[in-house]
C-alpha atoms as a PDB file:
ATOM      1  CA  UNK A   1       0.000   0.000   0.000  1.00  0.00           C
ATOM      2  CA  UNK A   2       2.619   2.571   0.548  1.00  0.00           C
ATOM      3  CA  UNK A   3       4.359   1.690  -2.571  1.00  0.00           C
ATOM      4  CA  UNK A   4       1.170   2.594  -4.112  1.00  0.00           C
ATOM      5  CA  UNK A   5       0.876   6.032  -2.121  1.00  0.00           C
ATOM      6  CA  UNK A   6       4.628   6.525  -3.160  1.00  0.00           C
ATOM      7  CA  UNK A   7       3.647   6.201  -6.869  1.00  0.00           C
ATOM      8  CA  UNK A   8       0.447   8.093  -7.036  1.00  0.00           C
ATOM      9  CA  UNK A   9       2.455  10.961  -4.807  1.00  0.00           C
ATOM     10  CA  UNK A  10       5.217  10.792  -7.729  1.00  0.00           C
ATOM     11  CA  UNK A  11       2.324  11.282 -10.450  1.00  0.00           C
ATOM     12  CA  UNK A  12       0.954  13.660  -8.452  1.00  0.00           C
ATOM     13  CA  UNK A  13       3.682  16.028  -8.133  1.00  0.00           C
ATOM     14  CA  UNK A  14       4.533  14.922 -11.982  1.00  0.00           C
ATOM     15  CA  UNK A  15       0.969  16.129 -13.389  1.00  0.00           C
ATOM     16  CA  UNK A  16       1.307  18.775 -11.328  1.00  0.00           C
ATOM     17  CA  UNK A  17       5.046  20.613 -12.442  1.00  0.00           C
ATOM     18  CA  UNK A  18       3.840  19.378 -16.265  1.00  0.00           C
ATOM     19  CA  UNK A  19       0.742  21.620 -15.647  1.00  0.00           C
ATOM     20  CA  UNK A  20       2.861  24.793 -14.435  1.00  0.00           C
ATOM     21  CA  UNK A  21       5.298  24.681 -17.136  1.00  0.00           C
ATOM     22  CA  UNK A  22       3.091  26.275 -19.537  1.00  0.00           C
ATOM     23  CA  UNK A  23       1.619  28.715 -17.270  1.00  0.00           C
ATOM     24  CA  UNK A  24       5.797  29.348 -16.272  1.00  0.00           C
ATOM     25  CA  UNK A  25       6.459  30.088 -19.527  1.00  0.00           C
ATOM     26  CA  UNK A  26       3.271  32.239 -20.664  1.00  0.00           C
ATOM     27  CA  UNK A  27       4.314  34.597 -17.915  1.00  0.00           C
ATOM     28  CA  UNK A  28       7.711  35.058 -18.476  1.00  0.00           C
ATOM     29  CA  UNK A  29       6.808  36.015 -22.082  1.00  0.00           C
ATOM     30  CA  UNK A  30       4.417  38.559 -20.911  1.00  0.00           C
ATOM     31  CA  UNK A  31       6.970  40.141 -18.728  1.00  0.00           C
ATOM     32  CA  UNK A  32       9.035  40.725 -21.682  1.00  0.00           C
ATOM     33  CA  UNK A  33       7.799  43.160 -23.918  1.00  0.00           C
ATOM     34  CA  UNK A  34       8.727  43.678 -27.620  1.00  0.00           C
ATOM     35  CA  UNK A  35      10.685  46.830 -28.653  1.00  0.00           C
ATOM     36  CA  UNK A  36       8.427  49.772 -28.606  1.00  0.00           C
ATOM     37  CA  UNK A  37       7.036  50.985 -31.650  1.00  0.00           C
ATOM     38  CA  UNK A  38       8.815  54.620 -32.640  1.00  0.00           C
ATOM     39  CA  UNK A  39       6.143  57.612 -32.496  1.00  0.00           C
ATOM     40  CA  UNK A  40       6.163  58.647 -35.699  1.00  0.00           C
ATOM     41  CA  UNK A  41       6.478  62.524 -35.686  1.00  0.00           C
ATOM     42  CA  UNK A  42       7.215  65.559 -37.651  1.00  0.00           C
ATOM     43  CA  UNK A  43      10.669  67.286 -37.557  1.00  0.00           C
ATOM     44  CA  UNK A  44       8.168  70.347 -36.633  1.00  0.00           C
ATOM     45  CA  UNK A  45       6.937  68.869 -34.168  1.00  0.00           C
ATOM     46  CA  UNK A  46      10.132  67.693 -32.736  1.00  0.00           C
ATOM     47  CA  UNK A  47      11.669  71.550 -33.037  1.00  0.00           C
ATOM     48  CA  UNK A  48       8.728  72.547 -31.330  1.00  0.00           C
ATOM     49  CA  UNK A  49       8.534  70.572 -28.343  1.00  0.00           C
ATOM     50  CA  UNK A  50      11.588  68.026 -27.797  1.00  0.00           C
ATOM     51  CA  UNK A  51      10.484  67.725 -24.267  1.00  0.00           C
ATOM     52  CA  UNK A  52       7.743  66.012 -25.343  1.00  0.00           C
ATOM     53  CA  UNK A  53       9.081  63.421 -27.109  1.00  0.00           C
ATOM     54  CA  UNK A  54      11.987  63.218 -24.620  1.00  0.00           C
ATOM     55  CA  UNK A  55      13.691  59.210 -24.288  1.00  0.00           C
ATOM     56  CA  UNK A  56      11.165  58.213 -27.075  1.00  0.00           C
ATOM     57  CA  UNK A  57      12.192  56.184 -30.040  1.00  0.00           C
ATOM     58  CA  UNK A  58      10.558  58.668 -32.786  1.00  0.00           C
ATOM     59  CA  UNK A  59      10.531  57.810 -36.581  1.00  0.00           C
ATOM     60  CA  UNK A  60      10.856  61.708 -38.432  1.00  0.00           C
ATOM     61  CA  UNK A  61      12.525  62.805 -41.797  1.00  0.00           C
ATOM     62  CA  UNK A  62      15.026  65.753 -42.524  1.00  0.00           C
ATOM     63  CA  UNK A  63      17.977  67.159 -44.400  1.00  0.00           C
ATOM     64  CA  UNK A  64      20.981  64.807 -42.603  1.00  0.00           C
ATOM     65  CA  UNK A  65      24.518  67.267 -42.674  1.00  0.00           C
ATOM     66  CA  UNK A  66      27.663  64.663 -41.996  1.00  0.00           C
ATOM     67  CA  UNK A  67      30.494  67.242 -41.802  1.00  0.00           C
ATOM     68  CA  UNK A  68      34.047  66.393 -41.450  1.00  0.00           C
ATOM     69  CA  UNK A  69      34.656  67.091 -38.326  1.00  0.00           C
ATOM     70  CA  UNK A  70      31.711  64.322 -36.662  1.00  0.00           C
ATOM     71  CA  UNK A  71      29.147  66.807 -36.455  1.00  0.00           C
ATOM     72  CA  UNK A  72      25.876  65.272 -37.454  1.00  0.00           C
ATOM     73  CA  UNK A  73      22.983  67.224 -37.483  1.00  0.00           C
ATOM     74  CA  UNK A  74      19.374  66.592 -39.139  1.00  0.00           C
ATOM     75  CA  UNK A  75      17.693  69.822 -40.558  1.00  0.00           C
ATOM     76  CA  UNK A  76      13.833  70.556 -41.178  1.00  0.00           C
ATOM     77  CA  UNK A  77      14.919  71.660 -44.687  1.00  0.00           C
ATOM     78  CA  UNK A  78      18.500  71.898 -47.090  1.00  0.00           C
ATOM     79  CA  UNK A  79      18.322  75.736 -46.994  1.00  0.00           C
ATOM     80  CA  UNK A  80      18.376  75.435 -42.950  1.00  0.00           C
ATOM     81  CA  UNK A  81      22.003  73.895 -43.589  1.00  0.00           C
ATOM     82  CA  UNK A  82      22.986  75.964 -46.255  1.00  0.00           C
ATOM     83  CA  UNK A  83      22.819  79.036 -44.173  1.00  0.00           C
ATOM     84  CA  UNK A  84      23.321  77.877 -40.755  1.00  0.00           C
ATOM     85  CA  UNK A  85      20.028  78.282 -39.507  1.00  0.00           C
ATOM     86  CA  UNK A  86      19.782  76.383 -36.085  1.00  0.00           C
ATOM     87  CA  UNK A  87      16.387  74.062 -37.475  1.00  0.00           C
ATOM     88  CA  UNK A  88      17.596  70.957 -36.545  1.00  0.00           C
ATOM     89  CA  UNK A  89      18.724  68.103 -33.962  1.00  0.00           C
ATOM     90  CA  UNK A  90      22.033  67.190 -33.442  1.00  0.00           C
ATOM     91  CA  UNK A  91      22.628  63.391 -34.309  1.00  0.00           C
ATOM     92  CA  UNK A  92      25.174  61.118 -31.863  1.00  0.00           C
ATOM     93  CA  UNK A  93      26.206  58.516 -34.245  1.00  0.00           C
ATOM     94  CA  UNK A  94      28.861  55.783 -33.628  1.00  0.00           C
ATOM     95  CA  UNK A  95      32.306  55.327 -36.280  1.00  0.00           C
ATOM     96  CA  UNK A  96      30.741  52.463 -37.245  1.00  0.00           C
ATOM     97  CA  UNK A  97      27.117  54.515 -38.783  1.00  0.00           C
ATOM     98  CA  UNK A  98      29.130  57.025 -39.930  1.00  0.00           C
ATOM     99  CA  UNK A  99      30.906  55.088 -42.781  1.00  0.00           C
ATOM    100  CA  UNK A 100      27.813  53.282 -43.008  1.00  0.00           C
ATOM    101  CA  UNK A 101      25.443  56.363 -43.916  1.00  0.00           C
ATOM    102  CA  UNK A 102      27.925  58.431 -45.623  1.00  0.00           C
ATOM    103  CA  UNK A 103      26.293  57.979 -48.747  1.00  0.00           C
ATOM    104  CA  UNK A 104      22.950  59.963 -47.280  1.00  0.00           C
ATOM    105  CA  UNK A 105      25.053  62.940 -46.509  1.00  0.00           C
ATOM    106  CA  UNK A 106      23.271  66.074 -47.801  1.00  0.00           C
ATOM    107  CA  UNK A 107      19.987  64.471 -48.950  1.00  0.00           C
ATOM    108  CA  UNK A 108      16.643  63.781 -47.117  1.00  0.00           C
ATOM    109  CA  UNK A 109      16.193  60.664 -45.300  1.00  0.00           C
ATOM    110  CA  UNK A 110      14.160  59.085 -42.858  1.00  0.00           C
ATOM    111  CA  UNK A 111      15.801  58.044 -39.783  1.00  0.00           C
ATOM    112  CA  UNK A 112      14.740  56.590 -36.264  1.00  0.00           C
ATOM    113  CA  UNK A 113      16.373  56.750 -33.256  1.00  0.00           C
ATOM    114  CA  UNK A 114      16.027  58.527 -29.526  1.00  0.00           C
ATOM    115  CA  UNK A 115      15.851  61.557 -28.432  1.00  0.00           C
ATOM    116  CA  UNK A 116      16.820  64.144 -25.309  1.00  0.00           C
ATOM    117  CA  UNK A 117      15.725  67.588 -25.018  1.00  0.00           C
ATOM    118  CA  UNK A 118      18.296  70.201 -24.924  1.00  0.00           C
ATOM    119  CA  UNK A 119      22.008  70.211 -25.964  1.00  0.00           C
ATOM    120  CA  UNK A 120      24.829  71.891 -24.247  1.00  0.00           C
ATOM    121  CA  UNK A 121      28.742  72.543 -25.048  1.00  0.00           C
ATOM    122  CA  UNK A 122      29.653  72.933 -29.177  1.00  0.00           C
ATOM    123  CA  UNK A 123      26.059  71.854 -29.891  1.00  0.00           C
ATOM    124  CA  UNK A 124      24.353  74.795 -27.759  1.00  0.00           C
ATOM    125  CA  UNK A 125      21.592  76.301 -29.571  1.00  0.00           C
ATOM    126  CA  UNK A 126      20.461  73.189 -31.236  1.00  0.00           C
ATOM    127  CA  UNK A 127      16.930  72.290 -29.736  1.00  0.00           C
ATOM    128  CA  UNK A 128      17.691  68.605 -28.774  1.00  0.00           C
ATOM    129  CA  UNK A 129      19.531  65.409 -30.370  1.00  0.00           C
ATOM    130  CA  UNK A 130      18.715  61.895 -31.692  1.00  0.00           C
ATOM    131  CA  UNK A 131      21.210  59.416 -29.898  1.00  0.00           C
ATOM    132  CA  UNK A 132      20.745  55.221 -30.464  1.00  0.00           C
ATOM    133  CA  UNK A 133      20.147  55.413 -34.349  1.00  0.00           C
ATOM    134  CA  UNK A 134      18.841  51.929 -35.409  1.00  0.00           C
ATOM    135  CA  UNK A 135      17.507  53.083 -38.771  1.00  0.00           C
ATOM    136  CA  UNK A 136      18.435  55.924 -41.739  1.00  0.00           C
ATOM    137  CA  UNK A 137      17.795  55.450 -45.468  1.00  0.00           C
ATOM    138  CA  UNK A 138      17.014  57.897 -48.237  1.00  0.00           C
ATOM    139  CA  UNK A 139      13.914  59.299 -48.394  1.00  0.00           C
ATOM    140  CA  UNK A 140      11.939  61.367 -51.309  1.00  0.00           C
ATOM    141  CA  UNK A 141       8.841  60.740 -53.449  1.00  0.00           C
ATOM    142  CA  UNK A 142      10.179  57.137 -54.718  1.00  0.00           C
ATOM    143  CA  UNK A 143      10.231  55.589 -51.804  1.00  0.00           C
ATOM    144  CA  UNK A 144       7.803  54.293 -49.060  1.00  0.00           C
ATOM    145  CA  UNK A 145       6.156  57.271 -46.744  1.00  0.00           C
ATOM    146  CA  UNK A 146       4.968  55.249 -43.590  1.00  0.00           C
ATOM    147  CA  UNK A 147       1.482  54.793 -43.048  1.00  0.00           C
ATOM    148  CA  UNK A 148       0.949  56.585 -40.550  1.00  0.00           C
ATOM    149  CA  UNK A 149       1.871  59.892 -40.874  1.00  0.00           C
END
């Protein structure tokens, strides 16, 4: 009789750690949530309130400037670069995204990334930057405008 007990105590426990693997696993994939969707948003609207979009991935398009000397910076327009106007975020991009979107320089593109509110040092007067860059390509009237706008 105990041997039985012993057994049906074994099934027991077996049915019963079978049962909570699924339910183990369901909430650990709840707890992780997927990368956040970027806000897409105008470069207007960025200009006019960075604090609003402050530490959130945004998707926007502008004029991207790659000077020489590592200064990145993504205008509202071309003219706004050509004479100096201050209409634009700075960009942090690594070595590595440099060579990579070197080609873009001095065109429109669309680019996503972070941003922060507010610049200080070299970059003073610039309204906020775009830092963690995960995606820049050209941009104009042949290729894809998101859907949402």
């Amino acid at each position: 009789m105990n041997r039985h007990v012993g057994r049906v105590t074994s099934w027991l426990i077996a049915l019963v750690l079978a049962g909570a693997m699924p339910t183990l696993s369901i909430s650990r994939a709840q707890t992780s949530s997927p990368p956040a969707q970027p806000v897409i948003v105008s470069m207007i609207q960025l200009l006019s309130h960075p604090e609003k979009y402050e530490g959130q991935r945004v998707l926007t398009r502008g004029f991207l400037s790659m000077q020489s000397e590592r200064e990145y910076h993504l205008y509202l327009h071309g003219e706004d670069y050509k004479y100096a106007l201050m209409n634009g975020m700075v960009l942090r991009l690594t070595e590595a995204q440099h060579k990579q979107f070197e080609k873009l320089n001095l065109n429109y593109v669309l680019i996503e990334g972070t941003v922060h509110a507010g610049v200080g040092g070299h970059d003073e007067g610039y309204c906020g930057e775009i830092v963690d860059v995960t995606r820049m390509e050209a941009w104009g009237t042949w290729n894809k405008v998101p859907e949402k706008h």
